[in-house]
C-alpha atoms as a PDB file:
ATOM      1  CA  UNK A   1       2.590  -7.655   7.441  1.00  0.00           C
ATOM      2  CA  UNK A   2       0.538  -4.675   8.189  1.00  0.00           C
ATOM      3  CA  UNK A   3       1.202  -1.794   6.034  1.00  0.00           C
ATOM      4  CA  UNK A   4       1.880   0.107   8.973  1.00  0.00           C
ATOM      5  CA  UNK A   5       4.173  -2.485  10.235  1.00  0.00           C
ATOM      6  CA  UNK A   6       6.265  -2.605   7.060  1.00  0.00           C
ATOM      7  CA  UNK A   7       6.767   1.635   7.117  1.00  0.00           C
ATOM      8  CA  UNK A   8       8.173   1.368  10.942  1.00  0.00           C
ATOM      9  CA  UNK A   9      10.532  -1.273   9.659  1.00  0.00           C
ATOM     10  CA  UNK A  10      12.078   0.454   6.481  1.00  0.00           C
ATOM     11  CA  UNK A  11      12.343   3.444   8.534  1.00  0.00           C
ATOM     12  CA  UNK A  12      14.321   1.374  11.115  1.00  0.00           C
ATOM     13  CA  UNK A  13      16.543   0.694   8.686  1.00  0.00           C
ATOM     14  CA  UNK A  14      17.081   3.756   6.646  1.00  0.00           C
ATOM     15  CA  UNK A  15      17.464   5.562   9.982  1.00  0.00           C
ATOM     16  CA  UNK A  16      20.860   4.904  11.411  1.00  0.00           C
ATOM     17  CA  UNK A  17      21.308   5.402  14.790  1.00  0.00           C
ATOM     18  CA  UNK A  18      22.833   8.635  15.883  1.00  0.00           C
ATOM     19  CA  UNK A  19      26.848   8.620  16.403  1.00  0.00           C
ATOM     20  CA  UNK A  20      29.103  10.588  17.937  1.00  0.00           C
ATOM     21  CA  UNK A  21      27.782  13.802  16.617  1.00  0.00           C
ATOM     22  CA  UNK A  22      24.091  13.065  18.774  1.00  0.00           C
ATOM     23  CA  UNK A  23      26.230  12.495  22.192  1.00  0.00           C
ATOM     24  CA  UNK A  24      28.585  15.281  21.537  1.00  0.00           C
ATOM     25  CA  UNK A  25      25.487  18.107  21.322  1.00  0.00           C
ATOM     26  CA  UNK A  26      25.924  18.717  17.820  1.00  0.00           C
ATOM     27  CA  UNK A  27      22.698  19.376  15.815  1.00  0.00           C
ATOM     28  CA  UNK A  28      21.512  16.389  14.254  1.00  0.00           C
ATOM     29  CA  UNK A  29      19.141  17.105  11.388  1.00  0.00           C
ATOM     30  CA  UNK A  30      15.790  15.311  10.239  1.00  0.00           C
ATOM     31  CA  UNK A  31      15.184  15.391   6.924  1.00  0.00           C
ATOM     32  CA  UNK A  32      11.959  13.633   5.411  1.00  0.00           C
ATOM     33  CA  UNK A  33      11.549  12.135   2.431  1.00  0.00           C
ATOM     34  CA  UNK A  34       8.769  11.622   0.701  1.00  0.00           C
ATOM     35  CA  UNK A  35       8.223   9.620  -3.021  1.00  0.00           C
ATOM     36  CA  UNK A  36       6.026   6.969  -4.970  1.00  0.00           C
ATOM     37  CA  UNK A  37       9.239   4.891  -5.348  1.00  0.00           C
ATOM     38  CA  UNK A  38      12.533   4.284  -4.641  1.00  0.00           C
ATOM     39  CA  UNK A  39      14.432   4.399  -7.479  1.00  0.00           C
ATOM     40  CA  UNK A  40      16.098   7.195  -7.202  1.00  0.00           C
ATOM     41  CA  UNK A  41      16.671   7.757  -3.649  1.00  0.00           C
ATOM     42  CA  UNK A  42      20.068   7.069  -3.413  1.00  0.00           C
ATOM     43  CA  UNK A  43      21.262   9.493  -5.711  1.00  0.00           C
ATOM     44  CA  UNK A  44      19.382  12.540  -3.025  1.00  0.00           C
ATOM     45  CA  UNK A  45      21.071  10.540  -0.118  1.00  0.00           C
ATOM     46  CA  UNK A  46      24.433  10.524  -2.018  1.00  0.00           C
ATOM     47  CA  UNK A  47      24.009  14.654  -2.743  1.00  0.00           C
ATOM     48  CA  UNK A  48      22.893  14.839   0.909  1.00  0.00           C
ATOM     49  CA  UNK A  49      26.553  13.091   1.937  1.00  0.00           C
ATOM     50  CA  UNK A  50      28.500  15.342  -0.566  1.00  0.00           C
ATOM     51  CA  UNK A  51      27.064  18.422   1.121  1.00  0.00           C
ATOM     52  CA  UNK A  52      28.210  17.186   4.867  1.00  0.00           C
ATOM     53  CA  UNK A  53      25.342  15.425   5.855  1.00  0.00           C
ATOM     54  CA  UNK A  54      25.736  12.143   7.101  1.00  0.00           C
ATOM     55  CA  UNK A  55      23.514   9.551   8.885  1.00  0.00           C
ATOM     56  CA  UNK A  56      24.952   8.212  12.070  1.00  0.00           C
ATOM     57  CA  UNK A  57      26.590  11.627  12.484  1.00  0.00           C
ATOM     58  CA  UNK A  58      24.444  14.605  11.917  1.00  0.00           C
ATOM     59  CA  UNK A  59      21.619  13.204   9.946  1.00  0.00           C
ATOM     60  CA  UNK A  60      18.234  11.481  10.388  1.00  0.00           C
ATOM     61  CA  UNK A  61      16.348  10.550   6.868  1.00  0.00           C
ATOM     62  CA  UNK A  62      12.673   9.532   7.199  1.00  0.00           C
ATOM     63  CA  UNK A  63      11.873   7.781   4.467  1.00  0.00           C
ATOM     64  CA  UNK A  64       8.255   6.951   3.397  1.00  0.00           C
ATOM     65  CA  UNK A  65       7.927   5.285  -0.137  1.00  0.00           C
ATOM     66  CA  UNK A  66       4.077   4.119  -2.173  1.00  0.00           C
ATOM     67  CA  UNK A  67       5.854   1.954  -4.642  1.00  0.00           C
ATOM     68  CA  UNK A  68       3.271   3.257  -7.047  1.00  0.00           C
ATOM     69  CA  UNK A  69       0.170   3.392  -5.367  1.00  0.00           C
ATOM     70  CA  UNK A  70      -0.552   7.228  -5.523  1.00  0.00           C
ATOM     71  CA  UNK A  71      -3.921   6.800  -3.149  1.00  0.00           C
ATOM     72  CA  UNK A  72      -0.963   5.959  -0.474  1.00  0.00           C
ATOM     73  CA  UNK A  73       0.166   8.873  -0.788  1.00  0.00           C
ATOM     74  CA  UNK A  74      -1.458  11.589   1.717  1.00  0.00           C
ATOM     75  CA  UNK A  75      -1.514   8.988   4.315  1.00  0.00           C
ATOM     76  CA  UNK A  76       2.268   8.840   3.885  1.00  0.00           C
ATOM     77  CA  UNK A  77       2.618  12.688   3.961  1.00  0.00           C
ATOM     78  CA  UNK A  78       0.680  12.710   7.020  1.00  0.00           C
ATOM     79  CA  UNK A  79       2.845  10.622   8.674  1.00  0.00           C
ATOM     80  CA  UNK A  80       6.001  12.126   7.695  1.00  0.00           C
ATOM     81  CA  UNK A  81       4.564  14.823   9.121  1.00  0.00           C
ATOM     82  CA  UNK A  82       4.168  13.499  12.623  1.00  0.00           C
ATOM     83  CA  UNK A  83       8.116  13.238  12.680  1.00  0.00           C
ATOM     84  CA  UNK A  84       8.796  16.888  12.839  1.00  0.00           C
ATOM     85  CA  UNK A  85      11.658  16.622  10.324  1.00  0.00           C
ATOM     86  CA  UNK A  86      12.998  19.764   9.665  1.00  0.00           C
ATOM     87  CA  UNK A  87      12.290  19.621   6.116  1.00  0.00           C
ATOM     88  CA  UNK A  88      10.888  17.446   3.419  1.00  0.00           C
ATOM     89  CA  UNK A  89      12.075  16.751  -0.127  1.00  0.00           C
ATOM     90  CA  UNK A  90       9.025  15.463  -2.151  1.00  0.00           C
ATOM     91  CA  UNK A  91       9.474  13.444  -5.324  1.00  0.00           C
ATOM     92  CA  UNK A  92       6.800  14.371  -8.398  1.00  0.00           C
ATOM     93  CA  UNK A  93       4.088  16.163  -8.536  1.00  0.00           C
ATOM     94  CA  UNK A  94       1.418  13.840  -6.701  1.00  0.00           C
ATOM     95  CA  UNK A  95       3.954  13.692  -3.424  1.00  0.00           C
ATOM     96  CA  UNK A  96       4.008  17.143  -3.326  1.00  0.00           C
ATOM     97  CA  UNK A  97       0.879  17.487  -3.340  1.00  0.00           C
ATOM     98  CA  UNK A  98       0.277  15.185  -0.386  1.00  0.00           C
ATOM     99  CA  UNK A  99       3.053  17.458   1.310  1.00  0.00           C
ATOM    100  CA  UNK A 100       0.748  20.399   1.026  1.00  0.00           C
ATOM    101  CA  UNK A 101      -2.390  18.918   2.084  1.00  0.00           C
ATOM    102  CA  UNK A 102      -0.195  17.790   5.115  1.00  0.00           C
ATOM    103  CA  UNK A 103       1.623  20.627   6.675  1.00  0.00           C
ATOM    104  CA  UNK A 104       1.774  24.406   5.451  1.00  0.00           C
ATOM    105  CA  UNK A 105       4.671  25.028   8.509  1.00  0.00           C
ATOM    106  CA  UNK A 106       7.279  22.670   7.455  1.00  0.00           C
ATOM    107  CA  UNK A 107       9.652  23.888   4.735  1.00  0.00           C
ATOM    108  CA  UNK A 108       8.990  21.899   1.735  1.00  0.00           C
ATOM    109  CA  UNK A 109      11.562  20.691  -1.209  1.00  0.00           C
ATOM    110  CA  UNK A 110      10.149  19.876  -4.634  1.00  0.00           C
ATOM    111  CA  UNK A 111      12.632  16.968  -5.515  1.00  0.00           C
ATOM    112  CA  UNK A 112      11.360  17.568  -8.297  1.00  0.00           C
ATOM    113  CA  UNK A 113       7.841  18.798  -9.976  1.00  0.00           C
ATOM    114  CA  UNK A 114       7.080  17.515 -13.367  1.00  0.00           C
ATOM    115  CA  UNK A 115       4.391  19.816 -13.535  1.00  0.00           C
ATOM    116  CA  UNK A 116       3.962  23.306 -13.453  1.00  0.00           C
ATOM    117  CA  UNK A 117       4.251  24.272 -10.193  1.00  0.00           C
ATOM    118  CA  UNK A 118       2.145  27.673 -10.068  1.00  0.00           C
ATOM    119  CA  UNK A 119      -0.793  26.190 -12.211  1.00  0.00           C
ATOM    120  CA  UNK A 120      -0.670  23.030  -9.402  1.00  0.00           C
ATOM    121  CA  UNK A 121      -0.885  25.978  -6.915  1.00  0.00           C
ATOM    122  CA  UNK A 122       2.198  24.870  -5.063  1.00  0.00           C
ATOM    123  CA  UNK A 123       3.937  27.938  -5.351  1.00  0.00           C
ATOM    124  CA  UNK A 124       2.594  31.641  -5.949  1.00  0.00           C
ATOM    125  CA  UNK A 125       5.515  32.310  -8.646  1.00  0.00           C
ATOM    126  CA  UNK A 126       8.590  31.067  -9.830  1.00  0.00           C
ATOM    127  CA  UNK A 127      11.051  33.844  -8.564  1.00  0.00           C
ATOM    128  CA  UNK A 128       8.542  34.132  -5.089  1.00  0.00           C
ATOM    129  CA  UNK A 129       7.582  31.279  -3.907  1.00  0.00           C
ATOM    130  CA  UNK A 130       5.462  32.719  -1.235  1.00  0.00           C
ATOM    131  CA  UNK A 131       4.815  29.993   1.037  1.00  0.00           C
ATOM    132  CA  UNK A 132       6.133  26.915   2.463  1.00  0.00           C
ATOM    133  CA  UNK A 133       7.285  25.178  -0.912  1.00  0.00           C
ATOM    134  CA  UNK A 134      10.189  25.581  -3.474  1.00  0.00           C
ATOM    135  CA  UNK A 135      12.423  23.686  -5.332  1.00  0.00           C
ATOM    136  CA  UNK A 136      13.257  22.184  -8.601  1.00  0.00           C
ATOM    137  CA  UNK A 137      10.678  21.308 -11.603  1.00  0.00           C
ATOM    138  CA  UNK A 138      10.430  20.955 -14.538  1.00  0.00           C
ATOM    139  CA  UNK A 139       7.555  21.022 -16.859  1.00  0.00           C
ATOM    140  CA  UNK A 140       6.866  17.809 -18.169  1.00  0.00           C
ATOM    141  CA  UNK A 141       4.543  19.160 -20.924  1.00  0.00           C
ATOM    142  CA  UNK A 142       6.843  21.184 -22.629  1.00  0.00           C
ATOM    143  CA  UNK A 143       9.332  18.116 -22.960  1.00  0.00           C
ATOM    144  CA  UNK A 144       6.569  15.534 -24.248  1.00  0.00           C
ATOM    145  CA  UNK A 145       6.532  17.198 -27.928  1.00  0.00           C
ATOM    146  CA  UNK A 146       9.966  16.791 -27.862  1.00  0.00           C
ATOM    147  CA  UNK A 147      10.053  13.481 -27.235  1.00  0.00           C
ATOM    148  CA  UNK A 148       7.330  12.960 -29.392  1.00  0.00           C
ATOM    149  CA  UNK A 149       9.147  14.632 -32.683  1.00  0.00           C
ATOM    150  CA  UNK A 150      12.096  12.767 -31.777  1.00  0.00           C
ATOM    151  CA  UNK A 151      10.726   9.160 -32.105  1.00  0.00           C
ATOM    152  CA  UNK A 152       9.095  10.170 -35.611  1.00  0.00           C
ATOM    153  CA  UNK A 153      12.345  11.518 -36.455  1.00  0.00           C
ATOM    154  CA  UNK A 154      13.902   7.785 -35.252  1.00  0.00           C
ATOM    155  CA  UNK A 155      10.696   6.161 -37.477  1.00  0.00           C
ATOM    156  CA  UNK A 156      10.483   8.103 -40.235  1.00  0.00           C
ATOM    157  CA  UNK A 157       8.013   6.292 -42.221  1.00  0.00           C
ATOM    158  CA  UNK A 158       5.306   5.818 -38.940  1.00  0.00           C
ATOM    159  CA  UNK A 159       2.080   6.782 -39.355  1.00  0.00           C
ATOM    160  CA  UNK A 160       0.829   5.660 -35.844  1.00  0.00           C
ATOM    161  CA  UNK A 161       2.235   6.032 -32.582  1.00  0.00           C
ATOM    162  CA  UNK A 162       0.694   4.866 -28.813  1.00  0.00           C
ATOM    163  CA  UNK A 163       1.078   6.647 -25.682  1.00  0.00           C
ATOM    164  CA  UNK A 164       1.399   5.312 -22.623  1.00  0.00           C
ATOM    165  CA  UNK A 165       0.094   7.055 -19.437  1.00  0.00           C
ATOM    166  CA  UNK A 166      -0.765   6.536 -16.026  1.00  0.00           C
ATOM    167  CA  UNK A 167      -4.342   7.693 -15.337  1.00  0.00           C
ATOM    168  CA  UNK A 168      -4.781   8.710 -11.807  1.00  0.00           C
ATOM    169  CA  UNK A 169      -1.118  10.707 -12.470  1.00  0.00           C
ATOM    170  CA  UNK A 170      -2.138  14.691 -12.221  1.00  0.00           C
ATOM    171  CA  UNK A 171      -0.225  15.600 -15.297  1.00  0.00           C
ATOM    172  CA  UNK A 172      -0.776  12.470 -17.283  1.00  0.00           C
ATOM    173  CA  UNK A 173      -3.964  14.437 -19.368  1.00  0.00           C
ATOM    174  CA  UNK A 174      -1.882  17.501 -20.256  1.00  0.00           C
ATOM    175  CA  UNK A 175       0.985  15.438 -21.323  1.00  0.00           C
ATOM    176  CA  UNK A 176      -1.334  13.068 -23.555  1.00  0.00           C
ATOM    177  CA  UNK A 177      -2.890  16.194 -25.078  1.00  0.00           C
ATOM    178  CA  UNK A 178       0.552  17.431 -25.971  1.00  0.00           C
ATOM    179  CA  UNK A 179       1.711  14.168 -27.334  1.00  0.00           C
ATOM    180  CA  UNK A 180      -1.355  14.347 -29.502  1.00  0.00           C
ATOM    181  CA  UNK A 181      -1.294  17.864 -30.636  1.00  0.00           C
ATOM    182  CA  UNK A 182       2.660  17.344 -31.582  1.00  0.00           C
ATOM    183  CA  UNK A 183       1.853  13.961 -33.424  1.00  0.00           C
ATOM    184  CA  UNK A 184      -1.324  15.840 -35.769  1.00  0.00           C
ATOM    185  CA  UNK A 185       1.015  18.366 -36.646  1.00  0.00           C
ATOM    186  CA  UNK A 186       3.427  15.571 -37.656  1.00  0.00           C
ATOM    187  CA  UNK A 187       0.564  14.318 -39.695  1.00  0.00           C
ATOM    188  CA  UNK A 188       0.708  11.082 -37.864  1.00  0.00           C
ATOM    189  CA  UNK A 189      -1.950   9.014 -35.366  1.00  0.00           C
ATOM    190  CA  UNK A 190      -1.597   8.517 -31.346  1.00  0.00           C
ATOM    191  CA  UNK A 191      -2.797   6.398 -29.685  1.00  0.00           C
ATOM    192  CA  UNK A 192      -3.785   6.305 -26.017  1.00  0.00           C
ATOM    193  CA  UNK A 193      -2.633   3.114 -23.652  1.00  0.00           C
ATOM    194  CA  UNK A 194      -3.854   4.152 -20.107  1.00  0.00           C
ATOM    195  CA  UNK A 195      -3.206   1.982 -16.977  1.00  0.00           C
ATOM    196  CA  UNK A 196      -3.683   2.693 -13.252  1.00  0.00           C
ATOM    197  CA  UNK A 197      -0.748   0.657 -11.935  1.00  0.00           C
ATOM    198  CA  UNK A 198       1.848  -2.097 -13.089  1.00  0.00           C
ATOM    199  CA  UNK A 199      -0.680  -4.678 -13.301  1.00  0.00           C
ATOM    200  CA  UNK A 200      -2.074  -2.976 -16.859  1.00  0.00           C
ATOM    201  CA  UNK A 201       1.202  -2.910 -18.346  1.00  0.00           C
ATOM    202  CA  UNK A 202       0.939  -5.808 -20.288  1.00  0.00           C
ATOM    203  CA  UNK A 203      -2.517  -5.436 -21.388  1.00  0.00           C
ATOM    204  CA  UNK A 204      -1.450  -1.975 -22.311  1.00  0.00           C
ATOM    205  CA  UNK A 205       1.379  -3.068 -24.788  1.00  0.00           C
ATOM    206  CA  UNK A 206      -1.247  -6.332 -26.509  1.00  0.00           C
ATOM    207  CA  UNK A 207      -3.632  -3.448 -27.188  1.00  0.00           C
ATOM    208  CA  UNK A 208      -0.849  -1.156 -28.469  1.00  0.00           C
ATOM    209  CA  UNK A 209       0.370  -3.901 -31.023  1.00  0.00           C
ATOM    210  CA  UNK A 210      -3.382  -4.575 -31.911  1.00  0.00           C
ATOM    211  CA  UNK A 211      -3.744  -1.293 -32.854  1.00  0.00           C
ATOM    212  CA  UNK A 212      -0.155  -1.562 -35.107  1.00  0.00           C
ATOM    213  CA  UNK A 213       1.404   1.732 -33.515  1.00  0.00           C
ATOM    214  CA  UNK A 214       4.919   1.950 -34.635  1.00  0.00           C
ATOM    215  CA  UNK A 215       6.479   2.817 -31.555  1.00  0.00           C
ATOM    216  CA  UNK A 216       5.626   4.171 -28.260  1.00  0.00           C
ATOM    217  CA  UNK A 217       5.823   7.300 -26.354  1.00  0.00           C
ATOM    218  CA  UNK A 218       6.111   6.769 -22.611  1.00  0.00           C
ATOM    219  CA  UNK A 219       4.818  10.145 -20.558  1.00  0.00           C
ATOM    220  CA  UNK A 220       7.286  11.400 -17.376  1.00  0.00           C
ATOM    221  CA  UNK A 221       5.835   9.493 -14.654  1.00  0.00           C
ATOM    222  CA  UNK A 222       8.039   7.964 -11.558  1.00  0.00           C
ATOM    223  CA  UNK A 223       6.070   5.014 -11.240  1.00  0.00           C
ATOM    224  CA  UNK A 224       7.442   4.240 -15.198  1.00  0.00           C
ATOM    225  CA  UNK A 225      10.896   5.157 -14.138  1.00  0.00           C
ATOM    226  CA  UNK A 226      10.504   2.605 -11.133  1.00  0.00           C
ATOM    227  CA  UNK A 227       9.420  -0.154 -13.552  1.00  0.00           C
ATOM    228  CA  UNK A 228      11.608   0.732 -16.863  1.00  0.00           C
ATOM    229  CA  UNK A 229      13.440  -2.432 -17.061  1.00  0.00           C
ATOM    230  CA  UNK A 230      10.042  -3.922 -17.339  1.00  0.00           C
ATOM    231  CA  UNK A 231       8.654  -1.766 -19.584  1.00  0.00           C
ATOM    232  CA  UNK A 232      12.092  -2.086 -21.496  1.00  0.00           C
ATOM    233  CA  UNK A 233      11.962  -5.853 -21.709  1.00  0.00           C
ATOM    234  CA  UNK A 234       7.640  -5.752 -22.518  1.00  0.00           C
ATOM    235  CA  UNK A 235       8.661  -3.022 -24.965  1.00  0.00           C
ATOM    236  CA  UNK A 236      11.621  -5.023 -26.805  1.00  0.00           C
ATOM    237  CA  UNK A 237       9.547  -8.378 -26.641  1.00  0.00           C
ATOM    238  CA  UNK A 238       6.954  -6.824 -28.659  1.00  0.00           C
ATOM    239  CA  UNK A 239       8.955  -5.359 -31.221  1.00  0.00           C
ATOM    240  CA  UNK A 240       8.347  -1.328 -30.291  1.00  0.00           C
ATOM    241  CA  UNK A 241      10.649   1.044 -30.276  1.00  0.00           C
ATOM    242  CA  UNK A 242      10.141   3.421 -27.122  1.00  0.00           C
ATOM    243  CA  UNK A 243      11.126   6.731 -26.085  1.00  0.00           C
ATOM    244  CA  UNK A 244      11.584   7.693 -22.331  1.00  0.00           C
ATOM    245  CA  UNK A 245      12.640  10.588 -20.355  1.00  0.00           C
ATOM    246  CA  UNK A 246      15.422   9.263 -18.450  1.00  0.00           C
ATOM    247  CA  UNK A 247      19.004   8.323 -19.285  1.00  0.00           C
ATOM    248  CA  UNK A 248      18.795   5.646 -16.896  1.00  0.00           C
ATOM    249  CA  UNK A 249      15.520   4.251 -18.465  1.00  0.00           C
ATOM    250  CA  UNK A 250      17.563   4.056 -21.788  1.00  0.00           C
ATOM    251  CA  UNK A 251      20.343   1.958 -19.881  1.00  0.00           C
ATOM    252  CA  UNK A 252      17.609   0.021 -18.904  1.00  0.00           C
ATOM    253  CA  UNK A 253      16.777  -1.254 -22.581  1.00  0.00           C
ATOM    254  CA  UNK A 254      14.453   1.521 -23.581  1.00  0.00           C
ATOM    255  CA  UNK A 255      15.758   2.710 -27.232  1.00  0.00           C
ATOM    256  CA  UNK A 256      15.993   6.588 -26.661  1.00  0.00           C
ATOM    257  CA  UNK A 257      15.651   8.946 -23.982  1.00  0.00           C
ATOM    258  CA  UNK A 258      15.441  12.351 -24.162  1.00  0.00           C
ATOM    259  CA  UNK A 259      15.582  14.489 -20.396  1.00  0.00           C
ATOM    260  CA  UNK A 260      17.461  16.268 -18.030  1.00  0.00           C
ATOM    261  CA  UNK A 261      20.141  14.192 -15.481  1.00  0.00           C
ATOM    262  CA  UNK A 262      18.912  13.034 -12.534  1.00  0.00           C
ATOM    263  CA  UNK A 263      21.952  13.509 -10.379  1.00  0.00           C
ATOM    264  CA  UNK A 264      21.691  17.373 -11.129  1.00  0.00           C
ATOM    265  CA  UNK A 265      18.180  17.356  -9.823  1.00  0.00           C
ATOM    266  CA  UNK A 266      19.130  16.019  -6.677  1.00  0.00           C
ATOM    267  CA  UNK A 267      22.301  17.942  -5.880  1.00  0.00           C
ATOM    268  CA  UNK A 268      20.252  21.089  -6.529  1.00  0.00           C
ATOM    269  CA  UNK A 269      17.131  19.555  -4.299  1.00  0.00           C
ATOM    270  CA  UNK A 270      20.085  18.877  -1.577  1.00  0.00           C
ATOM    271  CA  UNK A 271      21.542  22.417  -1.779  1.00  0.00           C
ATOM    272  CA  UNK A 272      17.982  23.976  -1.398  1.00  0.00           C
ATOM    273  CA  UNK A 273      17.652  21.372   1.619  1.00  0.00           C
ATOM    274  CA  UNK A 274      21.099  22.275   2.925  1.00  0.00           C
ATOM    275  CA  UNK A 275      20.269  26.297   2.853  1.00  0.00           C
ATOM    276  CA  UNK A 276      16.973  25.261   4.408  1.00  0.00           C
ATOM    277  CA  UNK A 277      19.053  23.759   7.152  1.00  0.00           C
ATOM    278  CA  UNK A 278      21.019  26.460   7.564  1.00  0.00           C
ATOM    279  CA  UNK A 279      18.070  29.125   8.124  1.00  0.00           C
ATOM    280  CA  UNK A 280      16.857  30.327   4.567  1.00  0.00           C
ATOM    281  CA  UNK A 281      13.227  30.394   4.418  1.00  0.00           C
ATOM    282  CA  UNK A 282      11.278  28.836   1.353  1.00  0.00           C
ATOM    283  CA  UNK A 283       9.663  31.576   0.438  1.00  0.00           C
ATOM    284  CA  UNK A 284      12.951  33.383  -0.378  1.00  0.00           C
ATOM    285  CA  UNK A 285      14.297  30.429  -2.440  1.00  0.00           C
ATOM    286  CA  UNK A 286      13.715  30.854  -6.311  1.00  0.00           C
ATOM    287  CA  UNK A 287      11.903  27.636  -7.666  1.00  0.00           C
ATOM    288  CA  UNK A 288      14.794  26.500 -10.497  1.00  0.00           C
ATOM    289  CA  UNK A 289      14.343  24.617 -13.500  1.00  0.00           C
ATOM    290  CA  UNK A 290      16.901  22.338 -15.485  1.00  0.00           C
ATOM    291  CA  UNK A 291      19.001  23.804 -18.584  1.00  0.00           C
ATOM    292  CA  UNK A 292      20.662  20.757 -19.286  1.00  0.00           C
ATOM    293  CA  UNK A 293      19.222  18.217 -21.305  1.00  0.00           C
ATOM    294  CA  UNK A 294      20.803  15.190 -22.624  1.00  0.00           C
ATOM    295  CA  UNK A 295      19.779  12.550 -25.429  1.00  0.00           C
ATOM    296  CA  UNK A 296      20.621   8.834 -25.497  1.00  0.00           C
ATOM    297  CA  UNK A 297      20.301   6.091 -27.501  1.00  0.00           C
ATOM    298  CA  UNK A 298      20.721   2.581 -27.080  1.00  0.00           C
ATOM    299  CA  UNK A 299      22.273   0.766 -30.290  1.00  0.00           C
ATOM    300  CA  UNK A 300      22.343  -2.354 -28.462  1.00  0.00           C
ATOM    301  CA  UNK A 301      18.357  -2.444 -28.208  1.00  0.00           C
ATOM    302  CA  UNK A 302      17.890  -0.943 -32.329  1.00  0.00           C
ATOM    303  CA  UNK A 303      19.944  -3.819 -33.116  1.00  0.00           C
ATOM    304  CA  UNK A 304      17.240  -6.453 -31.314  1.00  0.00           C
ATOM    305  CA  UNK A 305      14.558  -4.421 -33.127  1.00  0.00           C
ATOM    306  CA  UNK A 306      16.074  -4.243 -36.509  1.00  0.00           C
ATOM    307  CA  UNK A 307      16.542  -0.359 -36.412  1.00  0.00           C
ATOM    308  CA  UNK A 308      18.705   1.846 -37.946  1.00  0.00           C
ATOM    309  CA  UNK A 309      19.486   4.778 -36.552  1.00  0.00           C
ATOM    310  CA  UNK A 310      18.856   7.866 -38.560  1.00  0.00           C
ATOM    311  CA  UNK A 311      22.509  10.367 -38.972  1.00  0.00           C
ATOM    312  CA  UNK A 312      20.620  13.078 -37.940  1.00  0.00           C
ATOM    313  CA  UNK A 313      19.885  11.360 -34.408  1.00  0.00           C
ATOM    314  CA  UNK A 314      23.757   9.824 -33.861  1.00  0.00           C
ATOM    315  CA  UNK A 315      25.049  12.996 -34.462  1.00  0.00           C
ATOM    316  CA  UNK A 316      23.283  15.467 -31.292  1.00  0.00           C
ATOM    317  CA  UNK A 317      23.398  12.352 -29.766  1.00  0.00           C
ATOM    318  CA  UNK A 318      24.733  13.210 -25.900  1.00  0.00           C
ATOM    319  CA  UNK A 319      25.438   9.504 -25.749  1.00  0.00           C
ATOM    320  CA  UNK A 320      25.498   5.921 -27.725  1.00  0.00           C
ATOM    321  CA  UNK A 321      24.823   2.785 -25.682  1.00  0.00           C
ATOM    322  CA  UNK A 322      26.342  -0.377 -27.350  1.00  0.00           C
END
């Protein structure tokens, strides 16, 4: 099937047909969405119904997904555009991106940004957006040394960790380079593993073992989060302990995950999409970043690897998977 072909029918069937509130006059919203998976969009439809928004009554969703091909990604956005949905909630940096380059009328949702969002030039400011863009984000940079510390903290006696980051991802050099600078002041070694899609994964993880890393670092990507129980299993089978970013990637298998909650990133990118909706402009909206951040651990997967979990961990430990 055409790749064409195959958008037209997963729109057909994310797009319900219009109910009673289309034949009674009532506005019926479109609302596009645009991501490089879709793993998580469920949880924005679900914020979307707990804010009155409903499809079949007074909602349309147009949904346009790359499954990890990036390059996709403008083409998408460009055809989103041709909808004329009232507004679009992009999903990491790279969508938004593709947003940009596609329309500079249509109100724009960051759904959320792991990047900076006023070095990526998608907004002027953080309390003034300026243009058509705001939204949620969070900088993924600033959360990799974290995540890095913690996993030496989990393996104590490492002396060599691996990264793993996807290459054509725009924020996957900065958040290498942190990873790096936080491991040499930790007086350990880290590794690179780079890979342009899913297909590298497992020549990724043979070189990583080569190379005897201790454990390994996985960067804030959505194409990882779309594949974590992959990554979980590759991880597990090959005797490293990994850190992630989401909870969910931990309940996946992955030993530790350190990040904010998903579900609070999407009610907030539904409320900004709701006051959108309701007139507000984007340029008035505040660009907000998460405050809560939770850690998790999976017991059940340091058992498989032999692990102990250091006190120090358990205890500011949001949650324990068994």
């Amino acid at each position: 099937m055409h790749r064409r072909a195959f958008l037209g029918t997963m729109a057909g069937l994310l797009v319900a047909p219009l109910g009673a509130a289309a034949q009674s006059g009532s506005k019926v919203y479109r609302v596009g969405y645009l991501s490089t998976s879709g793993s998580v969009f469920e949880a924005f439809r679900r914020a979307l119904r707990d804010l009155g928004y409903v499809e079949g009554q007074n909602l349309v969703l147009e949904v346009r997904l790359a499954h990890g091909r990036l390059d996709h990604l403008p083409a998408l956005a460009t055809e989103l555009v041709r909808t004329h949905p009232d507004v679009i909630a992009a999903v990491s940096s790279p969508a938004i991106r593709a947003t940009k380059q596609a329309t500079t009328t249509i109100p724009i949702v960051m759904a959320f940004s792991g990047d900076d969002p006023v070095r990526h030039g998608f907004v002027k400011n953080l309390g003034q957006p300026s243009g058509n863009i705001t939204g949620v984000a969070l900088v993924a940079d600033e959360l990799a040394g974290k995540r890095v510390a913690l996993l030496k903290e989990m393996l104590p006696r490492a002396t060599r960790l691996a990264v793993l980051t996807q290459i054509d991802h725009p924020s996957a050099a900065s958040q290498t380079k942190v990873a790096q600078e936080t491991a040499k002041s930790l007086g350990i070694e880290m590794n690179v593993a780079p890979v342009h899609n899913s297909r590298d994964y497992e020549a990724a993880v043979a070189g990583i073992v080569k190379q005897r890393a201790s454990g390994l670092f996985v960067v804030s990507n959505p194409t990882f989060f779309g594949d974590r129980e992959r990554l979980a299993t590759l991880a597990t089978k090959n005797r490293l302990p990994m850190m992630c970013e989401w909870r969910e990637m931990a309940e996946a298998g992955c030993l530790m995950a350190y990040g904010p909650i998903i579900s609070d990133l999407y009610r907030r990118a539904a409320e900004y999409v709701d006051k959108i909706l309701k007139g507000a402009k984007p340029a008035d909206l505040p660009v907000e970043q998460p405050t809560k951040f939770e850690l998790v651990i999976n017991l059940k997967t340091a058992k498989v690897l032999g692990l102990a979990i250091p006190p120090s961990l358990l205890s500011r430990a949001d949650e324990v998977i068994q």
